[in-house]
Protein backbone atom coordinates (compact mmCIF):
# COMPACT_ATOMS: atom_id res chain seq x y z
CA UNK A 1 39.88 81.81 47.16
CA UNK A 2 41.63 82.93 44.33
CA UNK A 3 44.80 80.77 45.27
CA UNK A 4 41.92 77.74 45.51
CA UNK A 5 40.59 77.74 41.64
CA UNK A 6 44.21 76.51 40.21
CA UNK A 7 43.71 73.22 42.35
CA UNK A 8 39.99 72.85 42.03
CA UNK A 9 40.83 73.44 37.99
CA UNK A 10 43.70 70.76 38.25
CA UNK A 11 41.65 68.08 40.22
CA UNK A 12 38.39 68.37 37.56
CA UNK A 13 40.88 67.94 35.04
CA UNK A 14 42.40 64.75 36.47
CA UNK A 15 38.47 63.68 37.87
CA UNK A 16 37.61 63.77 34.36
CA UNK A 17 40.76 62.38 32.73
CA UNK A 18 40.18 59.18 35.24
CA UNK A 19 37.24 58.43 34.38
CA UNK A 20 38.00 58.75 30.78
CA UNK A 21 40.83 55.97 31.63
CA UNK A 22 38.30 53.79 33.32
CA UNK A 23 35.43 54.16 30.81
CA UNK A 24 38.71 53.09 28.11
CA UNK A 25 39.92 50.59 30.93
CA UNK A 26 36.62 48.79 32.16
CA UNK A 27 34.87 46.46 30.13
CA UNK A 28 32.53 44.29 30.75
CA UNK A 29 32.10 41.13 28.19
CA UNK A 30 28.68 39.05 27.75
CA UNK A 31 28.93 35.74 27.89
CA UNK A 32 28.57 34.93 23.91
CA UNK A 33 31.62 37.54 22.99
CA UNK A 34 34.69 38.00 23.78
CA UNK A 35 37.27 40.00 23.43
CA UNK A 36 40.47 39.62 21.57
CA UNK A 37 43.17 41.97 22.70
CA UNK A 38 45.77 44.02 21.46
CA UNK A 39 48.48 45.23 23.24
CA UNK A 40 50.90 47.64 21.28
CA UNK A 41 49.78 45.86 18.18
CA UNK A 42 50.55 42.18 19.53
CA UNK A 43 47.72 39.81 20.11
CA UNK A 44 48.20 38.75 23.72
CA UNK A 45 44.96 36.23 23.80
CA UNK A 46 40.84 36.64 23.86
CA UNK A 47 39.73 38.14 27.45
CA UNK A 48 36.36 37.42 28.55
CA UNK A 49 33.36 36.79 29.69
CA UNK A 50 33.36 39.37 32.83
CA UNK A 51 34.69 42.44 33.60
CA UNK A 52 37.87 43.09 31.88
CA UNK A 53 40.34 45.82 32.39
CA UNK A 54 42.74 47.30 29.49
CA UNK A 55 45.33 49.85 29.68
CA UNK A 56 43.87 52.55 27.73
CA UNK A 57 45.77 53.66 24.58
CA UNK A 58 48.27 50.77 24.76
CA UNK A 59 45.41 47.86 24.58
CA UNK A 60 43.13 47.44 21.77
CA UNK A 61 39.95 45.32 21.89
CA UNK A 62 38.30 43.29 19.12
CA UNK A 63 35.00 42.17 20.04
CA UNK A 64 33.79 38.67 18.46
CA UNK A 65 30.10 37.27 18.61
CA UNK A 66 30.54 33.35 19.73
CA UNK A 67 26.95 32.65 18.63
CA UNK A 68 25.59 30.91 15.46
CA UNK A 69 24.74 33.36 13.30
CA UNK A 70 22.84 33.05 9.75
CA UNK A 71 23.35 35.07 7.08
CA UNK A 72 21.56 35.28 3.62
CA UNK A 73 23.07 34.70 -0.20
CA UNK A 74 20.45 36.58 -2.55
CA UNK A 75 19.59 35.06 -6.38
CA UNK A 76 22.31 33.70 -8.01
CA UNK A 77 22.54 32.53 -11.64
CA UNK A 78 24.61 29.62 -12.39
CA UNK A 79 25.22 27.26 -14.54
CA UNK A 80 24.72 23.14 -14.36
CA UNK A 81 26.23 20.88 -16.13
CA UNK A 82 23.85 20.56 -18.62
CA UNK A 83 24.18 24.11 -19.89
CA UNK A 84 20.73 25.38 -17.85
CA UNK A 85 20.63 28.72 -16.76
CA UNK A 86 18.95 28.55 -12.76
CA UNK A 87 18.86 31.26 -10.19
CA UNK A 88 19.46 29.87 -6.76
CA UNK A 89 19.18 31.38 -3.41
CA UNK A 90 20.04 29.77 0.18
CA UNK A 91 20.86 31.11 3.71
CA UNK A 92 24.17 29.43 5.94
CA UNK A 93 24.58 29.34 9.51
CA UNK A 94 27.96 29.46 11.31
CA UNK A 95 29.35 29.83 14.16
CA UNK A 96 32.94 31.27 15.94
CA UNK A 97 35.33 28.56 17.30
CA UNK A 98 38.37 30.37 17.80
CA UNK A 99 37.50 34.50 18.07
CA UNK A 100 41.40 34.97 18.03
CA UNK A 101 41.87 33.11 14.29
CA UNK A 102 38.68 34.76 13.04
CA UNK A 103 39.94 38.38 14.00
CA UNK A 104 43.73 37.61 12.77
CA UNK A 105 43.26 35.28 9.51
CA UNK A 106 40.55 37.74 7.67
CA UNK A 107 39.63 40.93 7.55
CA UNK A 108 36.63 41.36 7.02
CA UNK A 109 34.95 37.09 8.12
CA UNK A 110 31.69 37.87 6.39
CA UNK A 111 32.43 39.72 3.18
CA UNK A 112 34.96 36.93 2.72
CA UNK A 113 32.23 34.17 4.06
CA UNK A 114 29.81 35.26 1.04
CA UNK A 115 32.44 35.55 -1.67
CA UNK A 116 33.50 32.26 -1.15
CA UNK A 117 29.94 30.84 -0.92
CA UNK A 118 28.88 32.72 -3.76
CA UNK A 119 31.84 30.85 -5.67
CA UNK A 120 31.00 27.46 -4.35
CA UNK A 121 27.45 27.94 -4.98
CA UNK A 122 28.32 28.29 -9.01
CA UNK A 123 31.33 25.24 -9.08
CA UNK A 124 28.62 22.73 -7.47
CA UNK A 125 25.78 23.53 -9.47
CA UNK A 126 27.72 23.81 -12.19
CA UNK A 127 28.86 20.00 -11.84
CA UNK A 128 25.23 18.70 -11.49
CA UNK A 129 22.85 17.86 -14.56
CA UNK A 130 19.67 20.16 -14.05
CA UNK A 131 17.52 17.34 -13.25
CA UNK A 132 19.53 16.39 -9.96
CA UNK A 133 19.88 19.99 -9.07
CA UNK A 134 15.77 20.23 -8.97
CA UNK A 135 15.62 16.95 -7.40
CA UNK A 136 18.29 16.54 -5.09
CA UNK A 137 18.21 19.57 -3.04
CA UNK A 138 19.37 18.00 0.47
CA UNK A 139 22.46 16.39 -1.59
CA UNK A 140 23.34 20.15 -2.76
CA UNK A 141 22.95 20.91 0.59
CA UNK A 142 25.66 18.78 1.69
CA UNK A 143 27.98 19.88 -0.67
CA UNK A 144 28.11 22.91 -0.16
CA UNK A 145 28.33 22.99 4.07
CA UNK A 146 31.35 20.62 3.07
CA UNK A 147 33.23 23.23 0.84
CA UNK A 148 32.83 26.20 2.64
CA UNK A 149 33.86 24.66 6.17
CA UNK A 150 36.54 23.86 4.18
CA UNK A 151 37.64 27.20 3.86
CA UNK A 152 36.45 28.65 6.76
CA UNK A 153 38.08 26.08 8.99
CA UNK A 154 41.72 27.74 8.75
CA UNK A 155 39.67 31.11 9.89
CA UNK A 156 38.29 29.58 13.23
CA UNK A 157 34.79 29.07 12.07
CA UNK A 158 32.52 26.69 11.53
CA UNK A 159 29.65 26.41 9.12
CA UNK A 160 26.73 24.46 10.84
CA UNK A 161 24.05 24.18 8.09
CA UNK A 162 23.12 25.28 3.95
CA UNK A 163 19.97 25.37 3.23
CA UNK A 164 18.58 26.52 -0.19
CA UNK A 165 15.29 28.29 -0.12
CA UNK A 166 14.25 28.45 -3.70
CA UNK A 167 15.86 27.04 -7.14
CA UNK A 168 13.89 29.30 -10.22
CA UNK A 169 14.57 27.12 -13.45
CA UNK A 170 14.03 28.70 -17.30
CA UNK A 171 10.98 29.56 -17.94
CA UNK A 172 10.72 26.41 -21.09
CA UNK A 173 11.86 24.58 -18.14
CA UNK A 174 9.36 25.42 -16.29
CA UNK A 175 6.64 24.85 -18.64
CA UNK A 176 7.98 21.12 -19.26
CA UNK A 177 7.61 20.42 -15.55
CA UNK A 178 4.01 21.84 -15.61
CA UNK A 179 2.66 19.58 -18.22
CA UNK A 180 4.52 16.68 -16.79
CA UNK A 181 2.80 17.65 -13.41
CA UNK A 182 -0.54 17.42 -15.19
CA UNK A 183 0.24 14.25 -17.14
CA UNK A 184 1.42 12.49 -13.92
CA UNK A 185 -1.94 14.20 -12.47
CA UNK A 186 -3.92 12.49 -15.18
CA UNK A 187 -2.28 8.88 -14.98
CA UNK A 188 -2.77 9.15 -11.15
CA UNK A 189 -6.54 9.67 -11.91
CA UNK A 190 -6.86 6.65 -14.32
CA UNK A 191 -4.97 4.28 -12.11
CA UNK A 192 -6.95 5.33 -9.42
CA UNK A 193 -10.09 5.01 -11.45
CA UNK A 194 -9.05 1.78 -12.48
CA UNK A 195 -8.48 0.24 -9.34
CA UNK A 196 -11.35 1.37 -7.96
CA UNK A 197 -13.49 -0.83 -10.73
CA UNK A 198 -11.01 -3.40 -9.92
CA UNK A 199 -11.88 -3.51 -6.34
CA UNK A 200 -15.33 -3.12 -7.07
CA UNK A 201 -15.39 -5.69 -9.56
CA UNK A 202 -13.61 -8.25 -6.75
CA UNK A 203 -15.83 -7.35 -4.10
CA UNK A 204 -18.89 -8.16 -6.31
CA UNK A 205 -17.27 -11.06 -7.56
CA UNK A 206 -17.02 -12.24 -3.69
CA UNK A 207 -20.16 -11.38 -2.80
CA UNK A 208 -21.90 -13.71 -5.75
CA UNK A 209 -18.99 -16.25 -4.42
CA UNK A 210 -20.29 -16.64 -0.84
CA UNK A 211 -23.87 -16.10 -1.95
CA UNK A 212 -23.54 -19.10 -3.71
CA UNK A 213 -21.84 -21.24 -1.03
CA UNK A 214 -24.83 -19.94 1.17
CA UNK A 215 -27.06 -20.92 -1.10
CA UNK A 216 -25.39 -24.67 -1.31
CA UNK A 217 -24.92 -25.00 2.12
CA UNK A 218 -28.61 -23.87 2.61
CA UNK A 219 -29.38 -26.63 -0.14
CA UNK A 220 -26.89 -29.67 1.66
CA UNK A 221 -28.47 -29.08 4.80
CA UNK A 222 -32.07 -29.03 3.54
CA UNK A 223 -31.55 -32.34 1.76
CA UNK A 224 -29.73 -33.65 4.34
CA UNK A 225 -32.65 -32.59 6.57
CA UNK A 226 -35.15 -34.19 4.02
CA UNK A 227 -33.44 -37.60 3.98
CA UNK A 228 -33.12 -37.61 7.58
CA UNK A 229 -36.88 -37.44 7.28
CA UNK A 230 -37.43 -40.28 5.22
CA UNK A 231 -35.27 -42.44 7.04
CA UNK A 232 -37.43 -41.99 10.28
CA UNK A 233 -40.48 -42.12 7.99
CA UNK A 234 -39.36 -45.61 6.72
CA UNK A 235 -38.12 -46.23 9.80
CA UNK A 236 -41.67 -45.64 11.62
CA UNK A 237 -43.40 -47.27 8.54
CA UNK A 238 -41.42 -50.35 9.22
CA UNK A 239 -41.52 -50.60 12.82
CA UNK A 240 -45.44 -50.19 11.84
CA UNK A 241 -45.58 -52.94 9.86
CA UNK A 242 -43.00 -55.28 12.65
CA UNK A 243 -45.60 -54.36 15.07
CA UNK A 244 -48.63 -55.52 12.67
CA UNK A 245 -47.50 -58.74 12.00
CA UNK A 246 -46.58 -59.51 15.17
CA UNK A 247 -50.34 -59.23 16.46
CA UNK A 248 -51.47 -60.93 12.96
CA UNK A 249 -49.36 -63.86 13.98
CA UNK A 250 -50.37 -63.81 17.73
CA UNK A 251 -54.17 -63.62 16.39
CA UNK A 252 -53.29 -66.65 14.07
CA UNK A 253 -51.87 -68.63 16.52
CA UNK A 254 -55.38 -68.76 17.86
CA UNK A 255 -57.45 -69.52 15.29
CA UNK A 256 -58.38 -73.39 14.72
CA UNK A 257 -58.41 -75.37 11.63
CA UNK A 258 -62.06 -74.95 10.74
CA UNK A 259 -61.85 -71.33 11.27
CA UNK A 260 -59.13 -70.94 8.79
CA UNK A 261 -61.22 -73.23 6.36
CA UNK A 262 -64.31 -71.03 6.59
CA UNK A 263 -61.89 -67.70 5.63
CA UNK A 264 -60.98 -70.23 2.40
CA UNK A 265 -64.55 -70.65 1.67
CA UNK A 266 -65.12 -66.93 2.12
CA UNK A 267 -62.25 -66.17 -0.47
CA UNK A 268 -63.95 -69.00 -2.73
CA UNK A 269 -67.02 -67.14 -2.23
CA UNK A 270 -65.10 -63.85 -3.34
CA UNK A 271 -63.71 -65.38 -6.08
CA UNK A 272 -66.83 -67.56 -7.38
CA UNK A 273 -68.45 -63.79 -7.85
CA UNK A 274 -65.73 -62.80 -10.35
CA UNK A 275 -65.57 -62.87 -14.31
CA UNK A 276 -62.70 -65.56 -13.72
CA UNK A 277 -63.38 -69.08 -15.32
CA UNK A 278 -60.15 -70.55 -13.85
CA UNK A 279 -58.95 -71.04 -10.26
CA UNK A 280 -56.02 -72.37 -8.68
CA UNK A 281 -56.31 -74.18 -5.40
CA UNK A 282 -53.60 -74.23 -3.11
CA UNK A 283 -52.55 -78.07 -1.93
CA UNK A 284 -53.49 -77.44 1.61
CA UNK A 285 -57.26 -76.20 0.64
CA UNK A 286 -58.15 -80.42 -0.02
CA UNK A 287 -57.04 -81.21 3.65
CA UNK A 288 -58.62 -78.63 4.94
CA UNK A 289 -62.02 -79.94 3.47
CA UNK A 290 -61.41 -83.32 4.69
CA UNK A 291 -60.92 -81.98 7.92
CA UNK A 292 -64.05 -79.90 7.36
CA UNK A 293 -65.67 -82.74 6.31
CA UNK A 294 -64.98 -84.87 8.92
CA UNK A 295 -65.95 -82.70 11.12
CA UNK A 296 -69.52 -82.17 9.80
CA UNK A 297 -70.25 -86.45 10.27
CA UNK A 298 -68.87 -86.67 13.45
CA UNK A 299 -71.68 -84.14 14.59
């Protein structure tokens, strides 16, 4: 037994000291990192996703997040062109293209990444009047995503997006923009106002406008109707009178001489009772009396 406790002592030692070399040896890589490997201080290439094994003590691993990440740049005062004081703050997003340049080009990516945004921040604000700045947020944007790619392009990233969250202008400048809010306020009010009276003022005009060509239509068609009216009236009157004078004549034609000379003696009679001292005879009235008169001998 006591010859037994060297070995046992000597294979606990090397139990333990292999799995120390394959906890240092084994790795095993998501799939958004990898690793970028050292070997005796030499960059021999990024390893991953998987399992990955490394020689313990000679390799070195670097691990590298492939994802988009988003980081934050608190207040900043700068400077525009117009000599305006403004505190600006915005987030960026970027992302890892080449793990192997972002490990070997800079030390230390995101210390460097804000720097350098930080700096770019103040050089394009302070190109920009203070009105654009306040009004042309999505043009700053731009700008700035532009400048730092620039830069971060030779470290094997790229910036996705800039966005600025909030833009804090002087305090005077601040109180301009509120009474210019109100003013434009106010002048929204009035020219609403007034284009509501306008309206109204149109829609009454319209309404008089087709009351009145109701009322003249209502007034063509009831003269039209009315005239209409009279023409059958005249019309009925007339065909009245066509119809009386035809029976007058067909009664005449069968009246005799002497019957027609007693109506004339009748009318004498009529006229013999009046306050009229002159007469006038017609020509035929004398041949009707001879007639008459002959006809009274002959009986």
């Amino acid at each position: 037994m006591e010859a037994l406790t060297p070995i046992l002592c000597l294979v606990a030692v090397i139990a333990v000291i292999l799995v120390i070399f394959l906890a240092n040896a084994i790795r095993i890589v998501p799939e958004y990192q990898r690793l970028v490997v050292f070997r005796l201080g030499r960059c021999i290439g990024t390893k991953g996703p998987g399992l990955i094994l490394l020689i313990p003590v000679i390799d070195r691993a670097v691990k590298v997040d492939l994802r988009e990440q988003v980081r934050e740049i608190p207040h900043q005062t700068s400077i525009t062109k117009d000599n305006a004081p403004i505190s600006i703050d915005f987030i960026w997003y970027y992302k890892v293209l080449d793990p192997a340049e972002s490990v070997l080009q800079v030390s230390n990516f995101e210390m460097a990444a804000q720097g350098m945004a930080t700096t770019t921040l103040r050089a394009v604000i302070g190109g920009i009047p203070l009105d654009d700045v306040l009004s042309e947020r999505e043009h700053i944007n731009t700008m700035l995503r532009t400048r730092l790619d620039e830069v971060t392009e030779r470290w094997g990233v790229k910036v996705t997006n800039v966005e600025i969250r909030e833009i804090i202008p002087p305090r005077e400048v601040q109180e301009a923009m509120n009474r210019q809010m109100s003013a434009e306020r106010v002048r929204r009010a009035v020219v609403t106002e007034s284009t509501g009276t306008r309206e109204a003022a149109i829609n009454v005009a319209e309404g008089e406008k087709q009351a009145a060509i109701l009322k003249a239509e209502g007034q063509k068609q009831a003269a039209i109707l009315q005239a209409e009216g009279e023409k059958q009236a005249q019309v009925l009157r007339a065909e009245g009178f066509s119809v009386a004078l035809e029976k007058i004549f067909a009664t005449a034609k069968s009246i005799d001489q002497k019957t027609m000379t007693l109506q004339y003696f009748e009318t004498l009679k009529a006229l013999g009772a009046g306050a009229s001292t002159k007469y006038i005879f017609p020509m035929e009235f004398t041949s009707m009396l001879e007639n008459f008169v002959k006809g009274r001998e002959e009986k």
